[in-house]
C-alpha atoms as a PDB file:
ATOM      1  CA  UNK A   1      -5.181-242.744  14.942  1.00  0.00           C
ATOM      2  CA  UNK A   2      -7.258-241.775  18.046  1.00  0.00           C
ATOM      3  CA  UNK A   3      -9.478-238.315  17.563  1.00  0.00           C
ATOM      4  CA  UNK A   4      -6.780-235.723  19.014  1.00  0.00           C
ATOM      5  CA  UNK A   5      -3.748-237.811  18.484  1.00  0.00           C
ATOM      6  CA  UNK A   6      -0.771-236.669  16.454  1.00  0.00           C
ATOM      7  CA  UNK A   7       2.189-238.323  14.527  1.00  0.00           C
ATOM      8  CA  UNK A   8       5.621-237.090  13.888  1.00  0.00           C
ATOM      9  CA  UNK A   9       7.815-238.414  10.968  1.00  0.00           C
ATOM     10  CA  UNK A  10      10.352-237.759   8.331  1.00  0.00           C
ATOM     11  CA  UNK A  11       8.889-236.065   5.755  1.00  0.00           C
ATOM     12  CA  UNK A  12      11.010-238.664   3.860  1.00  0.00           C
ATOM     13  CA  UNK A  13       8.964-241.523   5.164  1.00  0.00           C
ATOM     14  CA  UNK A  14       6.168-242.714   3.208  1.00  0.00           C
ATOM     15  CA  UNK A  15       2.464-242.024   4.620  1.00  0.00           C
ATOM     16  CA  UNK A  16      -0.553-242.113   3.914  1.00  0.00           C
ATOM     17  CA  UNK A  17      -3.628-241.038   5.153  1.00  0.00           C
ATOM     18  CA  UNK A  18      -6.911-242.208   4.222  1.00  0.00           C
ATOM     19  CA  UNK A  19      -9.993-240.082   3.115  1.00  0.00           C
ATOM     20  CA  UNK A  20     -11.513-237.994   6.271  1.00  0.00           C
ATOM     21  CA  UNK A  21     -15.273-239.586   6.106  1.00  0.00           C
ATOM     22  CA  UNK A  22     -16.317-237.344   9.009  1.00  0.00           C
ATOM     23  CA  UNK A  23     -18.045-234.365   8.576  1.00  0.00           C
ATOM     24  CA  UNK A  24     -15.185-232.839  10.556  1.00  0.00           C
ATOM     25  CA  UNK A  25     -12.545-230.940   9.566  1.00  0.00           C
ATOM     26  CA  UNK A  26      -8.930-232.635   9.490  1.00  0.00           C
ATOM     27  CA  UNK A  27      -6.523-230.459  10.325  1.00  0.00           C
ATOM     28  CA  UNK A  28      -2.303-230.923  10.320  1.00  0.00           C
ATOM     29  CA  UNK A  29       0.842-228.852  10.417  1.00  0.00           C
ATOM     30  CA  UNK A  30       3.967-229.391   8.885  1.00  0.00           C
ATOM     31  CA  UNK A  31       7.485-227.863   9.957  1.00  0.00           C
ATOM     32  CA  UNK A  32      10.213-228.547   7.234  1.00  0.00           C
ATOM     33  CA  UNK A  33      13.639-227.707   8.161  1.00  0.00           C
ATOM     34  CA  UNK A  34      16.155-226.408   6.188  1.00  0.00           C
ATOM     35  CA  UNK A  35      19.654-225.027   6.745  1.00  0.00           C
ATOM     36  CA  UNK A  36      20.773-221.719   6.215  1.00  0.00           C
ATOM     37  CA  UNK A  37      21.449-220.762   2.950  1.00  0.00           C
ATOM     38  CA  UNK A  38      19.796-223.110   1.104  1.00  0.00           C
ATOM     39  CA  UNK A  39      19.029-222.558  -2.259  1.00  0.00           C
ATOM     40  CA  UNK A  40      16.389-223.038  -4.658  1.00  0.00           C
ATOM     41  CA  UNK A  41      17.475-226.230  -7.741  1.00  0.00           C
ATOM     42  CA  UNK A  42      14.795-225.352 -10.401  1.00  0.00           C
ATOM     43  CA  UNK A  43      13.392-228.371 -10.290  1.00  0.00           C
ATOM     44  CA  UNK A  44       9.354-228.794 -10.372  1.00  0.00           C
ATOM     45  CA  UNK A  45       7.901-228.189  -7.207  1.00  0.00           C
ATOM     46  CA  UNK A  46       4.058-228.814  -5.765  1.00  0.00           C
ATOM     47  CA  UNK A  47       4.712-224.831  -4.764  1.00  0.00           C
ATOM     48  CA  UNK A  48       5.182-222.095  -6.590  1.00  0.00           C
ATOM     49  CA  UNK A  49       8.666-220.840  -6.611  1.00  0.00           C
ATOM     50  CA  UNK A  50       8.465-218.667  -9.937  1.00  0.00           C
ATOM     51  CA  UNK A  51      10.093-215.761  -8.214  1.00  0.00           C
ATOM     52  CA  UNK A  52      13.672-217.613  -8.045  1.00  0.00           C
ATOM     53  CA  UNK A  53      15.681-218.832 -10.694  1.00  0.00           C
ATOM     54  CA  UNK A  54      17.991-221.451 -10.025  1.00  0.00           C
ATOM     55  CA  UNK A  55      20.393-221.290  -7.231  1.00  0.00           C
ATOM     56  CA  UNK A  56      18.889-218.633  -5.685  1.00  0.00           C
ATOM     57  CA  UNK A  57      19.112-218.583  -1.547  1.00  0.00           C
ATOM     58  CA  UNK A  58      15.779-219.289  -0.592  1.00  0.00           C
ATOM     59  CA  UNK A  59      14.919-216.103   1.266  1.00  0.00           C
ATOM     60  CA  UNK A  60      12.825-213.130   1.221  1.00  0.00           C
ATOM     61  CA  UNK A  61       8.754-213.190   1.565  1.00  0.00           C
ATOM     62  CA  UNK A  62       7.637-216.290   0.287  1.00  0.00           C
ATOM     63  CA  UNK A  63       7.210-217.470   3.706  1.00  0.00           C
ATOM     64  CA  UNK A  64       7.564-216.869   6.967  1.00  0.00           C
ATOM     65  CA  UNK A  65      10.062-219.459   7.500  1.00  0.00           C
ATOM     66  CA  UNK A  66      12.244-217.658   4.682  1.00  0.00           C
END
């Protein structure tokens, strides 16, 4: 992609971005939507989610999207 561009995709799609060679910084933002009253599997996650067990509604201050 062009300096400045953007991309939008399902986070279900696969991607892959090479390394940034430029001795700028590479910046990107990712919105993941969820419905109310989802709730937390216990499955291994990248994230920390050690303060629910599972089943728990994900809520409370572990983000601001929560």
């Amino acid at each position: 992609m062009k300096a400045g561009s953007c991309t939008f995709h399902n986070g279900l799609t696969f991607h892959c971005a090479g390394p940034n060679r430029s001795d700028g910084l590479r910046e990107a933002f990712a919105i993941i939507y969820m419905p109310d009253g989802t709730t937390y599997s216990g499955q291994h996650h990248v994230r920390s989610f050690d303060e629910f067990s599972s089943g728990d509604k994900l809520q409370g201050n572990v983000s601001p999207d929560f």
